[in-house]
Structure formats: structure tokens, C-alpha cells
Protein backbone atom coordinates (compact mmCIF):
# COMPACT_ATOMS: atom_id res chain seq x y z
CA UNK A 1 176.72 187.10 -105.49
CA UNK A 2 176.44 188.10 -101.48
CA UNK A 3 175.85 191.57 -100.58
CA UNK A 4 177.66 192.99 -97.84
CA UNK A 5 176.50 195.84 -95.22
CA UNK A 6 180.07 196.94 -93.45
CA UNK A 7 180.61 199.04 -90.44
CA UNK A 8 183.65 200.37 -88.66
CA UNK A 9 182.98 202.02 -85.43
CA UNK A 10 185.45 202.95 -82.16
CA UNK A 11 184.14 201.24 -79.00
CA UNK A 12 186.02 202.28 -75.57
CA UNK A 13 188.67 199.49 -74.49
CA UNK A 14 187.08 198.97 -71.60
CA UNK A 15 183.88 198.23 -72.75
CA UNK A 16 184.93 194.93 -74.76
CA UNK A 17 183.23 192.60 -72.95
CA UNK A 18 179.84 195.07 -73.11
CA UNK A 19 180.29 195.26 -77.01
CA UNK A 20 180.80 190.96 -77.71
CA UNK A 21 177.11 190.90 -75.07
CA UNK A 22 175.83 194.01 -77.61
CA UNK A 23 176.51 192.16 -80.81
CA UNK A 24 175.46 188.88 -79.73
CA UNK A 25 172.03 190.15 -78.53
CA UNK A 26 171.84 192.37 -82.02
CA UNK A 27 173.45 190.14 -84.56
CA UNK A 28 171.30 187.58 -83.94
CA UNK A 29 168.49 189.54 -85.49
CA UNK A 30 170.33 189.85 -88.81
CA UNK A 31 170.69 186.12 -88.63
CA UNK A 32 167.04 185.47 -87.61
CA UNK A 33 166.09 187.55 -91.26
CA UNK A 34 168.28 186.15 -93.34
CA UNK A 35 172.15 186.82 -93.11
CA UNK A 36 174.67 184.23 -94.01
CA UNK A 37 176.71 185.35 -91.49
CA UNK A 38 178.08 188.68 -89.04
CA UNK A 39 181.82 189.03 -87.98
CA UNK A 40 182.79 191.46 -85.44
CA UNK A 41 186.33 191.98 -85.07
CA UNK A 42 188.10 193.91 -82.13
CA UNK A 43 191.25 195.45 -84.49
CA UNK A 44 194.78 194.20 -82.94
CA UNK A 45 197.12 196.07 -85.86
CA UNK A 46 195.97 199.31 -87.06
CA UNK A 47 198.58 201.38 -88.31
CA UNK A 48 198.78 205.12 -88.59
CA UNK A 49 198.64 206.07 -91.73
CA UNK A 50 200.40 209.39 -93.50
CA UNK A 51 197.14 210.76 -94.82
CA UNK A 52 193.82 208.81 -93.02
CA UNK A 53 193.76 205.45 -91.28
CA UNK A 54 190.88 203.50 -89.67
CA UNK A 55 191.34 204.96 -86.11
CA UNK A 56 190.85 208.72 -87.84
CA UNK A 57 188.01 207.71 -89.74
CA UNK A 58 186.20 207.27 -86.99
CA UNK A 59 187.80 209.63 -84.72
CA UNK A 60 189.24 206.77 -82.13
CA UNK A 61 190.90 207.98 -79.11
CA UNK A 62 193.69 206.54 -77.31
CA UNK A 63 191.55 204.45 -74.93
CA UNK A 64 189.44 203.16 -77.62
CA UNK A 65 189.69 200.06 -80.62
CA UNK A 66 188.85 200.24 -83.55
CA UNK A 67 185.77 197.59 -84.59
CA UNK A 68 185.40 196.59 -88.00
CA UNK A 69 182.20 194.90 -88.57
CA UNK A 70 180.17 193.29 -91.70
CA UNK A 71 176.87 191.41 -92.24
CA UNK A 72 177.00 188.91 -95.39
CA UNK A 73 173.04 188.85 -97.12
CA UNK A 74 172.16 186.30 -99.59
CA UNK A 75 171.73 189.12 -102.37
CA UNK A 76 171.00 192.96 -101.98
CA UNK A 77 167.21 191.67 -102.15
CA UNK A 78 166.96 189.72 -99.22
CA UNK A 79 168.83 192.34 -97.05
CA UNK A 80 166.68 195.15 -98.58
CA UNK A 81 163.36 192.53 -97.52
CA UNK A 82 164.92 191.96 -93.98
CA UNK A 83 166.04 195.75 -92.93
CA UNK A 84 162.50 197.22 -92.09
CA UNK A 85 161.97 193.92 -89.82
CA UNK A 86 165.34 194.44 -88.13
CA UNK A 87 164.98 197.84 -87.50
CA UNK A 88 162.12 197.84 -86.16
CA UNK A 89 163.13 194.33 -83.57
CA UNK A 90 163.38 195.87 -80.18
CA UNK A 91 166.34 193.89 -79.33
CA UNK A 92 167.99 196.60 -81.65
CA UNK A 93 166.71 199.62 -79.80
CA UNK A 94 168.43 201.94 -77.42
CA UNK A 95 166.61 201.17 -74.56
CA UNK A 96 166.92 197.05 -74.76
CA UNK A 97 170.26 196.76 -76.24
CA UNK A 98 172.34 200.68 -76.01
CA UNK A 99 175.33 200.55 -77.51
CA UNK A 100 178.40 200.88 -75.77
CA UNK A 101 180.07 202.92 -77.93
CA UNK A 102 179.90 206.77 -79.85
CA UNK A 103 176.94 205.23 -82.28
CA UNK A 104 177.71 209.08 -84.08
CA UNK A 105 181.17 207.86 -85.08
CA UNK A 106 179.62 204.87 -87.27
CA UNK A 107 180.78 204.48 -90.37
CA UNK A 108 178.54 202.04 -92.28
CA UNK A 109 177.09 201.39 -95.85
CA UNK A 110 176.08 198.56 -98.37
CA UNK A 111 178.32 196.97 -101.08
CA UNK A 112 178.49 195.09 -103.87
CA UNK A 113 181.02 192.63 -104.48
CA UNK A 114 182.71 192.78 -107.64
CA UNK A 115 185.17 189.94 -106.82
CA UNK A 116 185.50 187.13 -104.65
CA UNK A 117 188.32 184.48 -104.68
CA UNK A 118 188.61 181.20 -102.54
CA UNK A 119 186.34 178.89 -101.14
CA UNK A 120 185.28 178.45 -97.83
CA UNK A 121 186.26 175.08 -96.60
């Protein structure tokens, strides 16, 4: 079964365009080692919620959406193999590719899937 690295960050409204050039340039690299595949998606119906929500998870402020972001691997093995080579690809670092967006705010961490329904067509 896949394993799944997922992210949720807040990225300023404004800087939408400068986020889709960021990814692009960065999620290639994940592709280049291995990923099945990287969605980025700019949230269009996040909902307050009575106790937490994804916009106070990650502390969004009223000019900024909410991203929520996931890389599909193979297996945990081949995205364990591939992280040292990605992270160490300069078109990940701050100085070729700085993100436009509060990087401290991430919220990001590996899973396992336990269930997966459907087919892709």
C-alpha cells in the first residue's frame, strides 16, 4: 500500500500565483525520486469549527488560505530512500526556491494508510 507525506500550511492570498511557481519548481523533485504523484490544493470551503479547524491549526489569518498538500510514495521504503536526495536538491533550498509562505506554520508528517476504497479510472 502507498505511503503518504501530508502537509497543511497558510500561504498569503496574494501570493497564489508565487506558491503554484513554488510547488511546481519543488514538486518536481519528489517526482524525479520516486512519487506517484503531489496535489496541492488552494482550500475554497474551510469552515470554522467550535473547537479547532484547519485555518487555526496553522494559525491562518484573514488574508491568507489555507493549503493542504500531500505527496503519494510507492511504499514508506522508497520515500524513506528518496528524502536524503530531495533534501539535499537545491531546487528545494531557500535561496533557489523560498517559500512564499510562514514555512514555521507547517504542519506536516508521514502516514500509513489503513484503508483505501475506489479505483482510479
Amino acid at each position: 500500500m502507498s505511503y503518504i507525506d501530508g502537509f497543511v500550511i497558510a500561504v498569503p492570498k496574494e501570493n497564489k500565483q508565487k506558491f503554484i511557481a513554488h510547488a511546481k519548481q519543488g514538486d518536481s523533485v519528489f517526482i524525479e525520486n520516486g512519487a506517484k504523484r503531489v496535489l496541492e490544493c488552494w482550500g475554497d470551503d474551510i469552515k470554522d469549527g467550535a473547537l479547532t479547524d484547519f485555518r487555526r491549526a496553522v494559525q491562518a489569518k484573514d488574508d491568507e488560505a489555507v493549503v493542504f498538500s500531500w505527496i503519494e510514495w510507492p511504499d514508506k521504503a522508497t520515500r524513506d530512500a528518496a528524502m536524503t536526495k530531495v533534501m539535499s536538491d537545491p531546487r528545494l533550498s531557500p535561496q533557489s526556491n523560498p517559500m512564499p509562505f510562514d514555512g514555521k506554520r507547517m504542519i506536516f508528517g508521514g502516514f500509513a494508510p489503513v484503508l483505501e476504497l475506489g479505483g482510479r479510472a
